[in-house]
C-alpha atoms as a PDB file:
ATOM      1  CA  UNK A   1      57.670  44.333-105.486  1.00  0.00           C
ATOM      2  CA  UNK A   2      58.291  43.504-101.824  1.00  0.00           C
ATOM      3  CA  UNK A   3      62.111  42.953-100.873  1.00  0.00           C
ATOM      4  CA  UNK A   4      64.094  41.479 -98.159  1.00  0.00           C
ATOM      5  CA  UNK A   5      67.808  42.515 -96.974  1.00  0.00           C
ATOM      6  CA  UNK A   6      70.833  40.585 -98.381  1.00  0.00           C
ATOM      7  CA  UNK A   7      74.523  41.658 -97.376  1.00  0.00           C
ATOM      8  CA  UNK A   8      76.849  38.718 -99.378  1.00  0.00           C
ATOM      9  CA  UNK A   9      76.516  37.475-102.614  1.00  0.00           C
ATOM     10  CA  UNK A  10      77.188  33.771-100.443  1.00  0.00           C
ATOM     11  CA  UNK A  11      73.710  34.872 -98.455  1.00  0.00           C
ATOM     12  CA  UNK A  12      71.116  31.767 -99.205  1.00  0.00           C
ATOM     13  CA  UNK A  13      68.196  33.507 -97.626  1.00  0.00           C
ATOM     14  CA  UNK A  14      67.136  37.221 -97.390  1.00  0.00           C
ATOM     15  CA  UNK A  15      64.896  38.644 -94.189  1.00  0.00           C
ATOM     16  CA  UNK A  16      62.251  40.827 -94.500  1.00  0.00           C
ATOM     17  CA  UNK A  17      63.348  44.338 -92.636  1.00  0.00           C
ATOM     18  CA  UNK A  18      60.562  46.619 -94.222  1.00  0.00           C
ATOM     19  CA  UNK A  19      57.153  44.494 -94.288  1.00  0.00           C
ATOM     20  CA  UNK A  20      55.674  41.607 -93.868  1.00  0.00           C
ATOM     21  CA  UNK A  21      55.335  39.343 -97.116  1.00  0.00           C
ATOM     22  CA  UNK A  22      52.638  37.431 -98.533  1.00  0.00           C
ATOM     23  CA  UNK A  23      52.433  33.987-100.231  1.00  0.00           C
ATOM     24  CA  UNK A  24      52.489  34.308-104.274  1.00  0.00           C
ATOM     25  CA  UNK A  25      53.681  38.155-103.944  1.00  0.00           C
ATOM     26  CA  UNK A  26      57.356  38.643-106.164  1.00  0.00           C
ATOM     27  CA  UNK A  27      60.442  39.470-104.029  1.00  0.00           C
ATOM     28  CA  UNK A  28      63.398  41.273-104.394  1.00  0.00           C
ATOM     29  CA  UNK A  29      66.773  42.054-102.647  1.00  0.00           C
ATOM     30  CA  UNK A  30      67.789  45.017-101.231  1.00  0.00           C
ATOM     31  CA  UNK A  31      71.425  45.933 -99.604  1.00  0.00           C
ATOM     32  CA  UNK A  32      74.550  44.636-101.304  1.00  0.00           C
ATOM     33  CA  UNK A  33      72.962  42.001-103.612  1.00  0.00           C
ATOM     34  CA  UNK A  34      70.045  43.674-105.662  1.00  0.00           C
ATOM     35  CA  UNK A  35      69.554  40.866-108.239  1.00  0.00           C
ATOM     36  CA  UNK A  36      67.602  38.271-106.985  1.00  0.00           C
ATOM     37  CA  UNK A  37      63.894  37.863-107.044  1.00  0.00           C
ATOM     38  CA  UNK A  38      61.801  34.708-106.142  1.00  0.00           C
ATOM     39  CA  UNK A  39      58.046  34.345-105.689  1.00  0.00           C
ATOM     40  CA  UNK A  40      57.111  33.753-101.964  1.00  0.00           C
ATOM     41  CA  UNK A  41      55.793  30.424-101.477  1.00  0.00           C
ATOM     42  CA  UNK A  42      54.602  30.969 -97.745  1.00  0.00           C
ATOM     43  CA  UNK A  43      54.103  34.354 -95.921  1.00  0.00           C
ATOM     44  CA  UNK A  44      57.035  35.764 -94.248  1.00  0.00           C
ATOM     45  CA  UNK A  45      56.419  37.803 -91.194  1.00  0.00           C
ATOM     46  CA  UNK A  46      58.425  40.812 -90.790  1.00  0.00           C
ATOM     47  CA  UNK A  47      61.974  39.923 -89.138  1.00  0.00           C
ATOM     48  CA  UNK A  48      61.855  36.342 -90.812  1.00  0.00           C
ATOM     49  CA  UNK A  49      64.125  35.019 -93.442  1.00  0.00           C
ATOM     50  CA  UNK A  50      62.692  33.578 -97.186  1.00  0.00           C
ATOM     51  CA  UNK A  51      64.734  31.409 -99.038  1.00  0.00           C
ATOM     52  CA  UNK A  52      66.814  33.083-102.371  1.00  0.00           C
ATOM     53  CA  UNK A  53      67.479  29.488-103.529  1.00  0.00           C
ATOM     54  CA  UNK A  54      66.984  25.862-103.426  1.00  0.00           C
ATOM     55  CA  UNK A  55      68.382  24.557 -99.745  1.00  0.00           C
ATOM     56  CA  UNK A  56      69.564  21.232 -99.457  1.00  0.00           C
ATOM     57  CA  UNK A  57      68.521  19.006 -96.219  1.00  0.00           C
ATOM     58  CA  UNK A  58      71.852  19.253 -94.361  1.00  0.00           C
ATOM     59  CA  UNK A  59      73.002  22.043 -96.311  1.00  0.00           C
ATOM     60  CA  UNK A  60      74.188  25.327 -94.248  1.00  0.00           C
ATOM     61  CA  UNK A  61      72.180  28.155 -94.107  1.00  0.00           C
ATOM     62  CA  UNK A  62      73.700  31.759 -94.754  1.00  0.00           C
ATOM     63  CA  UNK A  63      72.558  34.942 -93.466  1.00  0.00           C
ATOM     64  CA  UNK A  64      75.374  38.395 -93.491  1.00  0.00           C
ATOM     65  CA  UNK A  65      77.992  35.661 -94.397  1.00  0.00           C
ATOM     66  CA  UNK A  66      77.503  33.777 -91.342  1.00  0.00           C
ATOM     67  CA  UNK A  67      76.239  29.940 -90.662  1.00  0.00           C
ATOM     68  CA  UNK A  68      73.007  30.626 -89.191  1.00  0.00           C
ATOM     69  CA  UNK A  69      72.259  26.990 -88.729  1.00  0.00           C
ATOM     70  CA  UNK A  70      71.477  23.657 -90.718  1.00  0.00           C
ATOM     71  CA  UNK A  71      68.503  23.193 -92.907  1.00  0.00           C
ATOM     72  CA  UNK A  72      66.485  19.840 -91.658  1.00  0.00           C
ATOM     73  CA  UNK A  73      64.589  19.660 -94.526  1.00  0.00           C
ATOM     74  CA  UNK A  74      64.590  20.769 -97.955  1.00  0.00           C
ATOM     75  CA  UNK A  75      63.639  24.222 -98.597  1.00  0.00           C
ATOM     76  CA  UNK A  76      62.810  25.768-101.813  1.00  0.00           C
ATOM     77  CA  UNK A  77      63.261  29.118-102.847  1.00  0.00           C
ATOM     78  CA  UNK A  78      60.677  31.321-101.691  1.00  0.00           C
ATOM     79  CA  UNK A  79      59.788  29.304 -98.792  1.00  0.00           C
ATOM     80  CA  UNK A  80      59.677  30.449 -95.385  1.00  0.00           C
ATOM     81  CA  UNK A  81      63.314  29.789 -93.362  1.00  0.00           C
ATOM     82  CA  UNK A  82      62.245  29.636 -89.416  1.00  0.00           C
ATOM     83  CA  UNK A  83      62.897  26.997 -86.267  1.00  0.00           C
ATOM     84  CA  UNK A  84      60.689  24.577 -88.300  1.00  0.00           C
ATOM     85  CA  UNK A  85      63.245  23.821 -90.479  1.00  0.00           C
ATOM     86  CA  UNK A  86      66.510  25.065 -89.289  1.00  0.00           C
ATOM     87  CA  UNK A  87      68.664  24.203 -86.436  1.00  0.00           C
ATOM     88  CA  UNK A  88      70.544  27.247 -85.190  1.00  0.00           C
ATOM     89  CA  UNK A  89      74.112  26.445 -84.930  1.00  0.00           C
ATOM     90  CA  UNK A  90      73.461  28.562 -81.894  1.00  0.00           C
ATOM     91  CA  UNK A  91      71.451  25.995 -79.778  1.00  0.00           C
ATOM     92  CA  UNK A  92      67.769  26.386 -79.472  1.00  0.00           C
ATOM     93  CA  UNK A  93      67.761  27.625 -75.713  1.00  0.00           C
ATOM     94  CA  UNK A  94      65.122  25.331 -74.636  1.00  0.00           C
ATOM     95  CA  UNK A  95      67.239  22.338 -73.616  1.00  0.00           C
ATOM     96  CA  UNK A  96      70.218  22.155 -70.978  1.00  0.00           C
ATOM     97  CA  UNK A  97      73.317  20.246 -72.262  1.00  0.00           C
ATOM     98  CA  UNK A  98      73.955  16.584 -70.370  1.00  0.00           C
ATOM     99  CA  UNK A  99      75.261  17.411 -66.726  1.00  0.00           C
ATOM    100  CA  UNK A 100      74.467  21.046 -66.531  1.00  0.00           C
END
């Protein structure tokens, strides 16, 4: 079984620190939280986050305890958690704020 790294039991995704991960391939956690397993629904590149749960559209999105951003769709467990459906609460770096 394939894992990703969680810290917090709050954590809603997990990131994938050891290997890249394939669509339909089971997945585990590894770290602090060691009990959660979903079935990837997309591939996961190494360094990218998967979703543990069920994300709401709107809903935060927790990685280490942190707000990493907002999801802007929903996102269902197992599903790939990237840029194309997160805002970073961090701004995006690609736009200049109004007067600046």
């Amino acid at each position: 079984m394939k894992k990703v790294f969680v810290i917090e039991k709050e954590d809603n995704v997990g990131t994938a620190v050891r290997e890249p991960i394939k669509r339909g391939e089971e997945v585990g956690t590894d770290g602090r939280v060691t009990d959660v397993v979903v079935t990837a629904l997309d591939d996961i590149a190494y360094g990218h986050k998967i979703a543990l749960r069920d994300i709401a559209k709107g809903e935060t999105v927790i990685k280490y305890a942190l707000s990493i951003g907002t999801a802007t769709q929903d996102i269902k467990a197992g599903q790939h958690v990237h840029i194309h459906n997160v805002e970073s609460n961090r701004g995006r770096g690609d736009k200049v704020a109004a007067g600046n």
